[in-house]
N, C-alpha and C. Protein backbone atom coordinates (compact mmCIF):
# COMPACT_ATOMS: atom_id res chain seq x y z
N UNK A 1 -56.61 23.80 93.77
CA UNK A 1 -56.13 22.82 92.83
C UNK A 1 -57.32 22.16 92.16
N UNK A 2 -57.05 22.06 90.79
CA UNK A 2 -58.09 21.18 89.95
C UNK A 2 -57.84 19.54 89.99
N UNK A 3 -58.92 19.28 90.33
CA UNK A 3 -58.69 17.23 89.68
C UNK A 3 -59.15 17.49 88.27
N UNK A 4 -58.50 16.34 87.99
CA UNK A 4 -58.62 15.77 87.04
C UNK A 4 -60.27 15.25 86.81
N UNK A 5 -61.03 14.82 85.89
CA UNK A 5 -61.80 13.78 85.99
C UNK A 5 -61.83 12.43 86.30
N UNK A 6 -60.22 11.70 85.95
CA UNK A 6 -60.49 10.10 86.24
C UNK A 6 -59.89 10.86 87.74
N UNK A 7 -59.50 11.65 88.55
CA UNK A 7 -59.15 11.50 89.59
C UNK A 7 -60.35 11.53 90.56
N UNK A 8 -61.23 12.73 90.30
CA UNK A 8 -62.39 12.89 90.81
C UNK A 8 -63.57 11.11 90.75
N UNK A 9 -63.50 10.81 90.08
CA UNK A 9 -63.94 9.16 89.82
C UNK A 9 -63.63 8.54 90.85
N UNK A 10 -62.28 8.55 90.85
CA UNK A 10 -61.72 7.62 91.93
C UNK A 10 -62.20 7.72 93.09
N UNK A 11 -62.02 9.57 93.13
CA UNK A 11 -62.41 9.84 94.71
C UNK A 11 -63.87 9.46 95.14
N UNK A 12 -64.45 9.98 94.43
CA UNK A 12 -66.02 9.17 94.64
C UNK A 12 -65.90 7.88 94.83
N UNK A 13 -65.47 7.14 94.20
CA UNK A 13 -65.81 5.68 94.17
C UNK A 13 -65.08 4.94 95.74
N UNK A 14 -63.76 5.51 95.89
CA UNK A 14 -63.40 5.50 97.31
C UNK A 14 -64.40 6.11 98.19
N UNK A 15 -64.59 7.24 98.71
CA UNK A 15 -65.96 7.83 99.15
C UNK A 15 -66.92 6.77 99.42
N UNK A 16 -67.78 6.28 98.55
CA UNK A 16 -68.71 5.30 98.40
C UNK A 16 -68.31 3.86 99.14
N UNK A 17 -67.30 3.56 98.89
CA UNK A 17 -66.13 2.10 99.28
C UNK A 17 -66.26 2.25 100.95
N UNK A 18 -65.65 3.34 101.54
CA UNK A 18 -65.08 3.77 102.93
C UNK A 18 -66.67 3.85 103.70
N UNK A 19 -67.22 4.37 103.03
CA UNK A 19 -68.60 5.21 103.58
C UNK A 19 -69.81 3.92 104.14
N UNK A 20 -69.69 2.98 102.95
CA UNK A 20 -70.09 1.27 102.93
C UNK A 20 -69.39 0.44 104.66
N UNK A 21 -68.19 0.41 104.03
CA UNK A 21 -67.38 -0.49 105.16
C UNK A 21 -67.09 0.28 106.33
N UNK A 22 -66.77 1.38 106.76
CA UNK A 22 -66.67 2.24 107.89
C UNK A 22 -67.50 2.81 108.51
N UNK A 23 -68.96 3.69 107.77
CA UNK A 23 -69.68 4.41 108.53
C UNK A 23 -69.33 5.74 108.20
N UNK A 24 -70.29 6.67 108.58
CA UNK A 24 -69.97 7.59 108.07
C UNK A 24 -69.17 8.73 109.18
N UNK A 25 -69.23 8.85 110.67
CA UNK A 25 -68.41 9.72 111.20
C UNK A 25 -66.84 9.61 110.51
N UNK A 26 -66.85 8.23 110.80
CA UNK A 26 -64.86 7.53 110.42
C UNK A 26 -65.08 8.04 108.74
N UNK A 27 -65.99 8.27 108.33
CA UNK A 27 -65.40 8.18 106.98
C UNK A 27 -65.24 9.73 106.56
N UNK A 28 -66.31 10.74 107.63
CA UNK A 28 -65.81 12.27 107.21
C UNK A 28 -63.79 12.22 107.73
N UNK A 29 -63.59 11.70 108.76
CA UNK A 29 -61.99 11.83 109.08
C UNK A 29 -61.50 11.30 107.99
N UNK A 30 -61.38 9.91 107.39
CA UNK A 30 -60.52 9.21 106.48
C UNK A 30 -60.99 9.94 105.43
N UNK A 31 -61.73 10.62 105.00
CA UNK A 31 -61.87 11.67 103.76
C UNK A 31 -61.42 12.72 103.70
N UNK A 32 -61.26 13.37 105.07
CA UNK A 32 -60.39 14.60 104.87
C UNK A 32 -59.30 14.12 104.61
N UNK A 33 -58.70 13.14 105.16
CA UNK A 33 -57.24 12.72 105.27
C UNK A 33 -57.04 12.34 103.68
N UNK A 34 -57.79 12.00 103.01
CA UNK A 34 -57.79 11.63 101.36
C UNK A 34 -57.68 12.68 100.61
N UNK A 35 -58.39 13.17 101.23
CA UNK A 35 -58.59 14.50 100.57
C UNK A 35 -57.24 15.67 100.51
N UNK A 36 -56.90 15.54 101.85
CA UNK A 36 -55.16 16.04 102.22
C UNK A 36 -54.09 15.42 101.54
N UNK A 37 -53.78 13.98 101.43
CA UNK A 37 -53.46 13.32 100.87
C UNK A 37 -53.18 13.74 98.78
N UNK A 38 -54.60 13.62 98.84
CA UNK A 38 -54.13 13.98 96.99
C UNK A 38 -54.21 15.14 96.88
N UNK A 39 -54.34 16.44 97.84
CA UNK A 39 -53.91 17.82 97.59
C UNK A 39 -52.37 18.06 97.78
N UNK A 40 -51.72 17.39 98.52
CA UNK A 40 -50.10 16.74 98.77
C UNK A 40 -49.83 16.25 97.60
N UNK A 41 -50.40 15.16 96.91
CA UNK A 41 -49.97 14.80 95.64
C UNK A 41 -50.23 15.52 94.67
N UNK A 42 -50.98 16.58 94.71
CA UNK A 42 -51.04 17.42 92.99
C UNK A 42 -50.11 18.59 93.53
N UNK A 43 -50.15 18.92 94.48
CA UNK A 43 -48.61 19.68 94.81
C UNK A 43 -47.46 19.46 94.27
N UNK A 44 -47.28 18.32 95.03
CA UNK A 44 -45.89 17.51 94.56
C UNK A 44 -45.67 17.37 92.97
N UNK A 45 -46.92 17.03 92.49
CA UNK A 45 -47.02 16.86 90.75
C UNK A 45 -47.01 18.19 90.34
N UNK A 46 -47.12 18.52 90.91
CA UNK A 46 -46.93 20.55 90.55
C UNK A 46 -45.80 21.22 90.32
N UNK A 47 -45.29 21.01 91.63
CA UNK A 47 -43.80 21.25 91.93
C UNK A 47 -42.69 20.37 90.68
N UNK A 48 -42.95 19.25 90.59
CA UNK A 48 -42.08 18.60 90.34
C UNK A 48 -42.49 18.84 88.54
N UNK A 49 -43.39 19.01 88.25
CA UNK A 49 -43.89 19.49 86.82
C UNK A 49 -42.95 21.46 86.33
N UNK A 50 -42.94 22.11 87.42
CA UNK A 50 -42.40 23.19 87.50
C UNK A 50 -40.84 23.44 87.49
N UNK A 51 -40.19 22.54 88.85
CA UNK A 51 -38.93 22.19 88.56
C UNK A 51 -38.63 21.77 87.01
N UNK A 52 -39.41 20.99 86.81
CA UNK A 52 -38.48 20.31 85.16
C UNK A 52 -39.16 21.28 84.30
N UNK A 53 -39.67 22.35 84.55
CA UNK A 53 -40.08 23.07 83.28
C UNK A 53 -39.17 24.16 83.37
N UNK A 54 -38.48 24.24 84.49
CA UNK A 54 -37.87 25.05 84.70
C UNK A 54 -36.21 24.75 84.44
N UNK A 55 -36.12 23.64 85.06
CA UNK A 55 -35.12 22.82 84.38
C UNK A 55 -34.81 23.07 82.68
N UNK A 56 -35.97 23.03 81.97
CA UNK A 56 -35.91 22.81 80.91
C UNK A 56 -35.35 24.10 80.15
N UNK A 57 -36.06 25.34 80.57
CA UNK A 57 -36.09 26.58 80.72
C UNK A 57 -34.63 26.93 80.50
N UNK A 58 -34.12 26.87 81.90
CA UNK A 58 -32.55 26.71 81.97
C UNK A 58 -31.79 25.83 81.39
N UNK A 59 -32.27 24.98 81.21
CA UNK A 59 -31.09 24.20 79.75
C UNK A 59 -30.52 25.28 78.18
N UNK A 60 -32.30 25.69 78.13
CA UNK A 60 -32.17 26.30 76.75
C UNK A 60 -31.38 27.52 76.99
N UNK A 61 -31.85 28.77 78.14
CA UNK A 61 -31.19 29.34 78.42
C UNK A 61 -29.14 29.44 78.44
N UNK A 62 -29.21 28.16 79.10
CA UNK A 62 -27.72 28.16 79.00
C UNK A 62 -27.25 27.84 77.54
N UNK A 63 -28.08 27.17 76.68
CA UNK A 63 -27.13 26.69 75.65
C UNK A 63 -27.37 28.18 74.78
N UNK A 64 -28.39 28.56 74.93
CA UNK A 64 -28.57 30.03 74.38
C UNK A 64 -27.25 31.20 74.29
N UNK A 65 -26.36 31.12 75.93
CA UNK A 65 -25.94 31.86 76.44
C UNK A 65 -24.63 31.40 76.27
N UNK A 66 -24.35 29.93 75.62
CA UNK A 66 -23.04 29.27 75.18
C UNK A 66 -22.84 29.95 74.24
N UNK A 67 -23.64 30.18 73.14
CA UNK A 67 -23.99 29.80 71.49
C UNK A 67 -23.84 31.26 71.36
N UNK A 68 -24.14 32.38 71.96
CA UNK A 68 -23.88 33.75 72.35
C UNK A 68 -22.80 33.93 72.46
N UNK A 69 -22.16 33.65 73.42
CA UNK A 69 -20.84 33.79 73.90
C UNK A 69 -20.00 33.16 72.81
N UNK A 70 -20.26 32.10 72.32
CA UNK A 70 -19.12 31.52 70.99
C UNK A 70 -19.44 32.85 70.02
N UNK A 71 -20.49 32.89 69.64
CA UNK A 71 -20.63 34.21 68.94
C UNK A 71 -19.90 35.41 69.07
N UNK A 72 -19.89 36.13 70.38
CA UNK A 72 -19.07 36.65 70.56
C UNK A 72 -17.63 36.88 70.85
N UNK A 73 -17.10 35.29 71.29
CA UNK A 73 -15.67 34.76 71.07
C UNK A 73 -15.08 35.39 69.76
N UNK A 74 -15.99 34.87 68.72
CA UNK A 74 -16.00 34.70 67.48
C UNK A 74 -15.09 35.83 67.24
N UNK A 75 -16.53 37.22 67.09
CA UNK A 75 -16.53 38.52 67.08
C UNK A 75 -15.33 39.51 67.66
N UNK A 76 -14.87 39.01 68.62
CA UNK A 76 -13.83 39.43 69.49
C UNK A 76 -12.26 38.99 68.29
N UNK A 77 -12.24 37.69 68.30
CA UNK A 77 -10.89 37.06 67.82
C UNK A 77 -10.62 38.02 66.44
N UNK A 78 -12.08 38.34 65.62
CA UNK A 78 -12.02 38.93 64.48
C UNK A 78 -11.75 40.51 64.40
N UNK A 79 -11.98 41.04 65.24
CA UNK A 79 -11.95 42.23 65.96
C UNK A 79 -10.26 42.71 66.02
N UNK A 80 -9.98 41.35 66.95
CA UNK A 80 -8.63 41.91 67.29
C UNK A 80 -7.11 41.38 66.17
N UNK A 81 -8.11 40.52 65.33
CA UNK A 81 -7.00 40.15 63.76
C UNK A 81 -7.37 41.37 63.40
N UNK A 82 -8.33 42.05 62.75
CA UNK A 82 -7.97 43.10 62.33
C UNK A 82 -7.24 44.19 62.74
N UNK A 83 -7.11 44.50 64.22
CA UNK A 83 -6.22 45.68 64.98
C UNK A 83 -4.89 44.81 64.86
N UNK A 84 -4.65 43.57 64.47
CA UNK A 84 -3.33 42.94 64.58
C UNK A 84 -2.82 43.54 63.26
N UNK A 85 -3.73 43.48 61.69
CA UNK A 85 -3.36 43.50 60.91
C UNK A 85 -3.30 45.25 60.43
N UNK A 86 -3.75 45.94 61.21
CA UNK A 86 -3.57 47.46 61.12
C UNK A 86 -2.60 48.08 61.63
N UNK A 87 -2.14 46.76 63.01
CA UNK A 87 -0.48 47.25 63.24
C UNK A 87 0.62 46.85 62.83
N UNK A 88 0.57 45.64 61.96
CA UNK A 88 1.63 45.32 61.08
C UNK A 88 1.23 45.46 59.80
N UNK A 89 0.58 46.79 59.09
CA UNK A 89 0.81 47.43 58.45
C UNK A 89 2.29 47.75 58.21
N UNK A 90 3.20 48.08 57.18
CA UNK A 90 4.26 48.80 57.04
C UNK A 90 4.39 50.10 57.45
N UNK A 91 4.67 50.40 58.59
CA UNK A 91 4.92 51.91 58.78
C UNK A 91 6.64 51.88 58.71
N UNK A 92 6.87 53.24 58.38
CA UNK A 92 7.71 54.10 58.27
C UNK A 92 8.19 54.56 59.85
N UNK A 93 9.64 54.56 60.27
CA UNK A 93 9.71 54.70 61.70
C UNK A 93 9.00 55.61 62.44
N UNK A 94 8.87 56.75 61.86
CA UNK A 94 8.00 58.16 62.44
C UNK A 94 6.71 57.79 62.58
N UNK A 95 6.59 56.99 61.93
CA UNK A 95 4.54 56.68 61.92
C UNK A 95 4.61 55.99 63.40
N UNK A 96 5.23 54.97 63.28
CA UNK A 96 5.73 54.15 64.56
C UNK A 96 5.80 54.70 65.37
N UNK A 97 6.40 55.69 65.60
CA UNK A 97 7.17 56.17 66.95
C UNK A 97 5.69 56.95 67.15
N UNK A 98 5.19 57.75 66.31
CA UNK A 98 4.08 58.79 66.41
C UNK A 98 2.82 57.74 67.31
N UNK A 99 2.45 56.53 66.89
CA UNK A 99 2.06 55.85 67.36
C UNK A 99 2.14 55.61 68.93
N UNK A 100 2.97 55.27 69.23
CA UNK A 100 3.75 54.90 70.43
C UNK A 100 3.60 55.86 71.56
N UNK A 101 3.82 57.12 70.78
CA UNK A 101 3.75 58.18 71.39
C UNK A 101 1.80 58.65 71.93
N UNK A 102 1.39 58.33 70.65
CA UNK A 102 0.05 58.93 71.19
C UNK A 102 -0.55 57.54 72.08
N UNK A 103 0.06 56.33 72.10
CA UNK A 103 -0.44 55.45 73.14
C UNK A 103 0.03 55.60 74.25
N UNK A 104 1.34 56.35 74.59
CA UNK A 104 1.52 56.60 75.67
C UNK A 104 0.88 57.37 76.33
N UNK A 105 0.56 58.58 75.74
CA UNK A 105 -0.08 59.90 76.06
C UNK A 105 -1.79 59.54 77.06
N UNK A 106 -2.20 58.46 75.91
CA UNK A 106 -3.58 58.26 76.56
C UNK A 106 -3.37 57.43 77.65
N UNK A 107 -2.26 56.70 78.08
CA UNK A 107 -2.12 55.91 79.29
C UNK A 107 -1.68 57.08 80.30
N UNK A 108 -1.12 58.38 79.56
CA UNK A 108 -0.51 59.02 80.82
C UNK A 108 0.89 58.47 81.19
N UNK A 109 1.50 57.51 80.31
CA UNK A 109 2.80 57.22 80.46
C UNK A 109 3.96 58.08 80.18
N UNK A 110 3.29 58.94 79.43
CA UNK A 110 4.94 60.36 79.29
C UNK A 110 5.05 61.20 80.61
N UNK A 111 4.22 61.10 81.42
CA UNK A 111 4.49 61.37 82.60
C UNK A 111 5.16 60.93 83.59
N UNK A 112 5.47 59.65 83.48
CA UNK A 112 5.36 58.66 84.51
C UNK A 112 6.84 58.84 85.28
N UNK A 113 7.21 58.21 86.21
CA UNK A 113 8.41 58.19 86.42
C UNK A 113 9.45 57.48 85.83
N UNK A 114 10.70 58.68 84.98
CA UNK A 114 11.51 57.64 84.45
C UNK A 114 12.35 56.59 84.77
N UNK A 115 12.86 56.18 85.78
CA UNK A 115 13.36 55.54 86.80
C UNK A 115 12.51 54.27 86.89
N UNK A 116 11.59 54.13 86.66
CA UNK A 116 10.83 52.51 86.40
C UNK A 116 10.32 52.49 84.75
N UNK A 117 10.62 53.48 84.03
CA UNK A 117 10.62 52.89 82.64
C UNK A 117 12.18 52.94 82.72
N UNK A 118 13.17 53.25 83.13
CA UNK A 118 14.01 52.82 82.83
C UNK A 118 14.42 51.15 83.36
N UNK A 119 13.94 51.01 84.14
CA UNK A 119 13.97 49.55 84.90
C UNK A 119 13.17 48.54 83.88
N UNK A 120 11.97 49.35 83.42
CA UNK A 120 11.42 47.93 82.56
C UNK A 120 12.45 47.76 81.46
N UNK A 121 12.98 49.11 80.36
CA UNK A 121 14.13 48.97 79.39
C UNK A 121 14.98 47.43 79.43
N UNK A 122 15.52 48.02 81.08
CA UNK A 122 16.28 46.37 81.42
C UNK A 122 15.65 45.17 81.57
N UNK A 123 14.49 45.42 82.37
CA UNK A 123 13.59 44.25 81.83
C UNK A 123 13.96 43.11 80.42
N UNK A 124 13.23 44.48 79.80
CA UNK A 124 12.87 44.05 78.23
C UNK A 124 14.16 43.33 77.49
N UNK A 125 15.20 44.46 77.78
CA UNK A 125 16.88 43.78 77.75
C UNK A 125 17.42 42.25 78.08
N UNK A 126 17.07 41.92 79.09
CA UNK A 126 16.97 40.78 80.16
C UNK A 126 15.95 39.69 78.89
N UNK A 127 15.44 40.13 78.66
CA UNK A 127 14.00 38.86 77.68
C UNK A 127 15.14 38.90 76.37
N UNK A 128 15.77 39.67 76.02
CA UNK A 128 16.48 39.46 74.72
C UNK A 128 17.56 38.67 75.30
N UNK A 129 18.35 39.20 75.75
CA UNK A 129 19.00 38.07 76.06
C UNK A 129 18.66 36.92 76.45
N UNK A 130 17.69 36.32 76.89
CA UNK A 130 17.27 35.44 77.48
C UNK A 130 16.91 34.65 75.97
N UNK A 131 16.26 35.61 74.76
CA UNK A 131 15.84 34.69 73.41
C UNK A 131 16.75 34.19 72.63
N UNK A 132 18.07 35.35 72.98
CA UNK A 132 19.10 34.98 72.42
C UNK A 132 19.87 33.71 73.07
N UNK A 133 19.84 33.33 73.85
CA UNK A 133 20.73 32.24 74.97
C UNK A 133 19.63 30.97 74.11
N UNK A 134 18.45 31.08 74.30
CA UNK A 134 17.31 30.16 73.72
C UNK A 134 17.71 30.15 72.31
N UNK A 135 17.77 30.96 71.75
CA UNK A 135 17.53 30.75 70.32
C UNK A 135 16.42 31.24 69.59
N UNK A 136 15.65 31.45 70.39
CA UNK A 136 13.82 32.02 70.16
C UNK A 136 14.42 33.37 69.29
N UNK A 137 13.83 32.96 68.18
CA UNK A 137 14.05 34.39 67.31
C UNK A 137 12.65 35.07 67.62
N UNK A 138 11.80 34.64 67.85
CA UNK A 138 10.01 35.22 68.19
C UNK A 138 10.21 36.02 69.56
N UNK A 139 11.27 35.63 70.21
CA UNK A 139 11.46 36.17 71.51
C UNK A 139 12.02 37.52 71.44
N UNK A 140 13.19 37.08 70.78
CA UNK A 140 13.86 38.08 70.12
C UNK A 140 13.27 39.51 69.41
N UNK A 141 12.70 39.26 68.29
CA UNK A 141 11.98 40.31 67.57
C UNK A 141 10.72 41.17 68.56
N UNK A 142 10.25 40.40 69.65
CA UNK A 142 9.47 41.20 70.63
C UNK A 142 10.39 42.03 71.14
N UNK A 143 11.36 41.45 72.08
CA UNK A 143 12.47 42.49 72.52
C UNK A 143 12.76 43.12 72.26
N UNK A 144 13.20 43.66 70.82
CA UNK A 144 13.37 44.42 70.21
C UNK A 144 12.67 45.12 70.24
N UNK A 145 11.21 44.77 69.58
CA UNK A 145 10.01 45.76 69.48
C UNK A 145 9.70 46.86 70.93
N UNK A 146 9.68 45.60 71.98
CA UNK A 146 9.53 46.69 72.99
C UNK A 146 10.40 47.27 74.01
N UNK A 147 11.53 46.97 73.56
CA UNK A 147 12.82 48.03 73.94
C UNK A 147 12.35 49.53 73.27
N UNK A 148 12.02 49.33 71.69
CA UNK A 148 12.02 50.53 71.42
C UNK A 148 10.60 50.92 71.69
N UNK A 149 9.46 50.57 71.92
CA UNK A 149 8.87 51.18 72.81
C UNK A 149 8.74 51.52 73.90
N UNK A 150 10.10 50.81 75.08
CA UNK A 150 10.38 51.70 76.48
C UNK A 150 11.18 52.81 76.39
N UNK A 151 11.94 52.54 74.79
CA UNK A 151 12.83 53.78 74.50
C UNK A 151 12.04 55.04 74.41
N UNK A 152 11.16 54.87 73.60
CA UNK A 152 10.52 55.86 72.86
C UNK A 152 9.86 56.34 74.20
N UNK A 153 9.18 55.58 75.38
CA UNK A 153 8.25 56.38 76.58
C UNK A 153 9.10 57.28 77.43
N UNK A 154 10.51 56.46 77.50
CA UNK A 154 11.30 56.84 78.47
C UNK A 154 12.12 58.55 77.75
N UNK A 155 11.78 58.86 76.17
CA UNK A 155 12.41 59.62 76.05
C UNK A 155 11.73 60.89 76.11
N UNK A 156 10.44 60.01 75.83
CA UNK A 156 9.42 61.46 76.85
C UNK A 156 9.51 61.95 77.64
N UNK A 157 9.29 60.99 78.70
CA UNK A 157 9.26 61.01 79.83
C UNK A 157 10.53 62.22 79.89
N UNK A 158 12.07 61.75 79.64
CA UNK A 158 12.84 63.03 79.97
C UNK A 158 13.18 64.30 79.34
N UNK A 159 12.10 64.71 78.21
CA UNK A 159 11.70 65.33 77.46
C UNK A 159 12.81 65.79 76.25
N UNK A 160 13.03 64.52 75.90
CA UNK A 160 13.93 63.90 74.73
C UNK A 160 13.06 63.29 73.29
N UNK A 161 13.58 64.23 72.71
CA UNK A 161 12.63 63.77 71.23
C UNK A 161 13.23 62.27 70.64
N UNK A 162 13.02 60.99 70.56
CA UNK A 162 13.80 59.88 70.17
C UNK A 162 14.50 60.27 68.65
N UNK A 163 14.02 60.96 67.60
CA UNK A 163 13.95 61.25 66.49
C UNK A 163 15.64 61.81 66.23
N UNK A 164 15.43 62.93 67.44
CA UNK A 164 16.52 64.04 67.35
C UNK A 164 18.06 63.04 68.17
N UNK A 165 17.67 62.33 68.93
CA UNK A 165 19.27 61.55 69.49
C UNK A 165 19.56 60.19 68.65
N UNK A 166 18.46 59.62 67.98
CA UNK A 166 18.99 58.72 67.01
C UNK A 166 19.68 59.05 66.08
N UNK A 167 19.19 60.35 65.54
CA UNK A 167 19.65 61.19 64.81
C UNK A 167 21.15 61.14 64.88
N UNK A 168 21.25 62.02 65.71
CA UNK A 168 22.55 62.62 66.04
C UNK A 168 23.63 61.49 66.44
N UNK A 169 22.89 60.75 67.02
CA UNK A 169 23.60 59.24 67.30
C UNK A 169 24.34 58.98 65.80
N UNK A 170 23.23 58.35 64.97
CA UNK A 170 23.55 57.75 63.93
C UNK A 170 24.60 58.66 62.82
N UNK A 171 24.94 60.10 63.30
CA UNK A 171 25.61 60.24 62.21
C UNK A 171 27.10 60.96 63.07
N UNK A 172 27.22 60.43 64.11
CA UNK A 172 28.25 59.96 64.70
C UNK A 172 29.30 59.12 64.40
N UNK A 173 28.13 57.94 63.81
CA UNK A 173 28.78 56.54 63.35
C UNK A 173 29.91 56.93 62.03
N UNK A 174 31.35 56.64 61.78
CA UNK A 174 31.96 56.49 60.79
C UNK A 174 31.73 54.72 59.92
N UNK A 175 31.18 55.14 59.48
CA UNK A 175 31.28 53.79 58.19
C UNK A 175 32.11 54.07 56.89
N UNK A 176 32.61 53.00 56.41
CA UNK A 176 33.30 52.21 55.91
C UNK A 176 32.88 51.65 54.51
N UNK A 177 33.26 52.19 53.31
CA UNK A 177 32.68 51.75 52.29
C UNK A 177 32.98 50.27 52.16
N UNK A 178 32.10 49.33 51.94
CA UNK A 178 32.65 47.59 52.01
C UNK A 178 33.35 47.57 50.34
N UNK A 179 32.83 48.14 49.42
CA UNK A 179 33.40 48.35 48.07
C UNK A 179 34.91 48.76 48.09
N UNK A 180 35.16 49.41 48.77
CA UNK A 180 36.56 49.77 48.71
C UNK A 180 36.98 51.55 49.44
């Protein structure tokens, strides 16, 4: 450890002080002990100079790592408005369903067992009714949405084209000219 100059001063001048009034055996002991003494204190001034530099260190660090992270909050929220606004695009039902389909595929969900996509179906069933009893039209229009995406997994799954039984469904239906 380095002294200082006014510290080294001091120490001399103590030195000189002790050496006067004590003698000199007592004063080699009470000098080491001085000497121990302010090597304890530039430690401590060391340490405690290090802690807060380090302290300091880590302040910036963290606000660094806030200011990052909001950044990337940021980046993220913007990220996923745009995948929001690429899926409410206007598609056409086939685009939709085609969709649906190739998200299932990469989950491995046209495989799955139909017997618990048929269970979520009711699920999903269960939440509509539930928006409907509420009133929640936001509830509602999800339900919908993902009925027909348990429809569409589940018709994989039993290797049912959705396309071909809506189909055939829908022209089942007799309608009714309202004109007359």
């Amino acid at each position: 450890m380095t002294l200082s100059n006014a510290d080294k001063l001091r120490f001399i001048e103590v030195e000189d002080r002790v050496t006067r009034e004590i003698g000199d055996s007592d004063t080699m002991d009470f000098l080491e002990y001085l000497k121990q003494q302010e090597v304890e204190n530039g430690l401590r001034r060391i340490k405690q100079d290090l802690l807060e530099e380090s302290q300091d260190r880590l302040e910036e660090s963290i606000e660094f790592l806030v200011n990052e992270c909001g950044e990337l909050q940021k980046e993220v929220n913007e990220y996923r408005q745009q995948e929001e606004t690429k899926l409410t695009e206007q598609l056409d039902l086939t685009q939709l369903t085609n969709r649906i389909q190739g998200w299932a595929v990469d989950r491995n969900l046209h495989t799955a067992d139909p017997v618990k996509q048929a269970l979520k179906f009711f699920e999903e069933a269960g939440e509509l009714c539930q928006g409907m009893v509420k009133g929640n039209e936001e509830q509602i229009k999800d339900s919908f949405g993902d009925m027909y995406v348990v429809m569409t997994i589940l018709s994989m799954q039993l290797g049912l084209e959705i396309e071909d039984w809506t189909t055939a469904t829908f022209r089942g239906f007799t309608f009714i000219d309202p004109a007359g």
